[in-house]
Protein backbone atom coordinates (compact mmCIF):
# COMPACT_ATOMS: atom_id res chain seq x y z
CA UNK A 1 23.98 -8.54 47.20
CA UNK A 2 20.28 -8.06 48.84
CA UNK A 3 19.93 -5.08 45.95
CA UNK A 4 21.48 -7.15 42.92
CA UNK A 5 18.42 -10.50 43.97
CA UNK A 6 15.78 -8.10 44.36
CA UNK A 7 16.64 -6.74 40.82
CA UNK A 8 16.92 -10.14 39.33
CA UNK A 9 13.72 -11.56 41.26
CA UNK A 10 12.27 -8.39 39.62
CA UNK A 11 13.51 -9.03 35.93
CA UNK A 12 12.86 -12.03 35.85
CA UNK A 13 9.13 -12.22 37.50
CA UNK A 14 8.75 -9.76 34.95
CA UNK A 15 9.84 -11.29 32.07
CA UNK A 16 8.44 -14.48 32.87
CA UNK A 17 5.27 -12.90 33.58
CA UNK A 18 5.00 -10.86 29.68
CA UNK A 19 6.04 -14.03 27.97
CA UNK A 20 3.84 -16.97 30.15
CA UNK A 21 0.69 -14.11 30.03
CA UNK A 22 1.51 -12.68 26.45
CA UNK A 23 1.09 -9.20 27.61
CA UNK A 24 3.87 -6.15 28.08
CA UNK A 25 7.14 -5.73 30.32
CA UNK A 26 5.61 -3.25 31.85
CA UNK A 27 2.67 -4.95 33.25
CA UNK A 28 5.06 -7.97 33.69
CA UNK A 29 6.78 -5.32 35.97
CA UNK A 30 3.71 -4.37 37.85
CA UNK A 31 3.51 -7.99 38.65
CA UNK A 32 6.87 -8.63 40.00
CA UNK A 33 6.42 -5.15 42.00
CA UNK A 34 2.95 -6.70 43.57
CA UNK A 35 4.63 -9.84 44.53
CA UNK A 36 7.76 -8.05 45.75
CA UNK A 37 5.57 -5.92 47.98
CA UNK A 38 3.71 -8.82 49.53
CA UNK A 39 7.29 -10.21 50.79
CA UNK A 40 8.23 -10.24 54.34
CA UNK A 41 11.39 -8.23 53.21
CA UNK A 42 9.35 -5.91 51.24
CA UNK A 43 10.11 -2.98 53.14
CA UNK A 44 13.84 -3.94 52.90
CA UNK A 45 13.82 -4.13 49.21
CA UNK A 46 12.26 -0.81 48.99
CA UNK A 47 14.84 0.85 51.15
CA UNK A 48 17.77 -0.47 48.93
CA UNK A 49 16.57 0.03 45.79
CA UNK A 50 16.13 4.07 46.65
CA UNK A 51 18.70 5.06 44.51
CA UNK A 52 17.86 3.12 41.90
CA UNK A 53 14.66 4.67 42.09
CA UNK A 54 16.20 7.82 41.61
CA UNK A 55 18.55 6.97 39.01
CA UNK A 56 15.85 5.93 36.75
CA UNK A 57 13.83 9.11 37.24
CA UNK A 58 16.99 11.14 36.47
CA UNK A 59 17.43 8.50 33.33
CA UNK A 60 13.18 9.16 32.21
CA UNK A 61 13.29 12.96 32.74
CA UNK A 62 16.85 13.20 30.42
CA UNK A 63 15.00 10.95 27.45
CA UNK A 64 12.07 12.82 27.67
CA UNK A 65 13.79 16.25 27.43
CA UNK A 66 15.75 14.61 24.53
CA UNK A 67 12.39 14.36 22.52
CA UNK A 68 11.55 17.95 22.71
CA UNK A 69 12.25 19.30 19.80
CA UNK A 70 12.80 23.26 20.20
CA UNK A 71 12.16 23.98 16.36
CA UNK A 72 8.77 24.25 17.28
CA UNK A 73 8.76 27.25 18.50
CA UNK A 74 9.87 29.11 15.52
CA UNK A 75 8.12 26.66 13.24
CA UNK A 76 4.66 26.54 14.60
CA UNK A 77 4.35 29.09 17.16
CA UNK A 78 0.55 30.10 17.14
CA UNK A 79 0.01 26.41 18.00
CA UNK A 80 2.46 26.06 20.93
CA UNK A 81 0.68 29.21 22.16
CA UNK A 82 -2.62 28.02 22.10
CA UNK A 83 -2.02 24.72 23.14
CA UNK A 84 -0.46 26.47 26.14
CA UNK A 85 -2.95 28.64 26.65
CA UNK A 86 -5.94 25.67 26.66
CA UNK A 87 -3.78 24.14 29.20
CA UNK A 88 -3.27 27.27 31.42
CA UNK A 89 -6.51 28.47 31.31
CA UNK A 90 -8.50 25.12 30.86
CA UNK A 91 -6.93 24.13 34.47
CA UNK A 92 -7.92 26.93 35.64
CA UNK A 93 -11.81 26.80 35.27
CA UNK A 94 -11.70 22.99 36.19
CA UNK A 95 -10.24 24.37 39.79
CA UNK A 96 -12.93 26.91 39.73
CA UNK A 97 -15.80 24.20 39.00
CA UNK A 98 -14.58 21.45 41.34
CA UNK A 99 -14.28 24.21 43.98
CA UNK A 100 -17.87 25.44 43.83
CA UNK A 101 -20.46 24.16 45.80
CA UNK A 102 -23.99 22.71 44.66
CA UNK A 103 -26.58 25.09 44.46
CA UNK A 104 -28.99 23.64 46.82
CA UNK A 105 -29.70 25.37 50.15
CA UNK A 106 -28.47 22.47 52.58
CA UNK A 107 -25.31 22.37 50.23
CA UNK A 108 -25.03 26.17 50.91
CA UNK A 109 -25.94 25.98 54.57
CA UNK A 110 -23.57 22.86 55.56
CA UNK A 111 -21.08 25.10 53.38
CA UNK A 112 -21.11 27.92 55.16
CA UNK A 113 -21.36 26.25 58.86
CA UNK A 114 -17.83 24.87 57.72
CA UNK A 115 -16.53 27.74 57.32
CA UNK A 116 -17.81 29.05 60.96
CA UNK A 117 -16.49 26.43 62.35
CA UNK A 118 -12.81 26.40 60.57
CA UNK A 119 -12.77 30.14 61.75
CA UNK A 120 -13.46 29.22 65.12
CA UNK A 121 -16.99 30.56 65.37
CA UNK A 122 -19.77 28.16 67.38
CA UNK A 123 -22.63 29.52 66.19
CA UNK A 124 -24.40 27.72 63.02
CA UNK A 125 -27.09 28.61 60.70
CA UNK A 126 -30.61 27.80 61.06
């Protein structure tokens, strides 16, 4: 029953809120969920609504799977592989540049002293 008025409090903040603010259900929804989570019970709600949780995530990854359309890889391949490629190796040298350091000399030294002391080593540099 606790499950079934959370649900409804939910709907109905959230429709109330998209038609009183003129704006989506989904932000209606993000609404109800910061009012819900400002409730004494909040952590209640939370708990019993797990499996909803889950049941919708089950319920977004089927519909989205549903909208792949596998033609596309016999009638466009050279764009599925590039577009796959960019991806692949496009992540790749964003990792690479977030993970280099500055090149200034107090970047490098504080850089390396890290690593000394992650390794276990006392002694720093200069």
């Amino acid at each position: 029953l606790f499950r079934l008025a959370v649900l409804a409090i939910s709907l109905g903040v959230a429709f109330g809120a998209a038609i009183l603010f003129d704006v989506s259900f989904a932000l209606g929804a993000f609404f109800a969920g910061m009012i819900l989570s400002e409730s004494e019970l909040s952590h209640r709600a939370a708990q019993e609504t797990l499996p909803l949780r889950d049941a919708f995530a089950v319920l977004f990854f089927v519909s989205v799977g549903m909208l792949v359309n596998p033609m596309i890889v016999l009638r466009d391949p050279l764009a599925l592989l590039a577009t796959v490629f960019i991806i692949v190796v496009g992540k790749s040298v964003a990792a690479y540049a977030i993970d280099l350091p500055p090149l200034k000399w107090s970047s490098l030294k504080y850089y390396f002293r890290m690593e000394d002391e992650i390794d276990g080593e006392e002694e720093a540099y200069g």
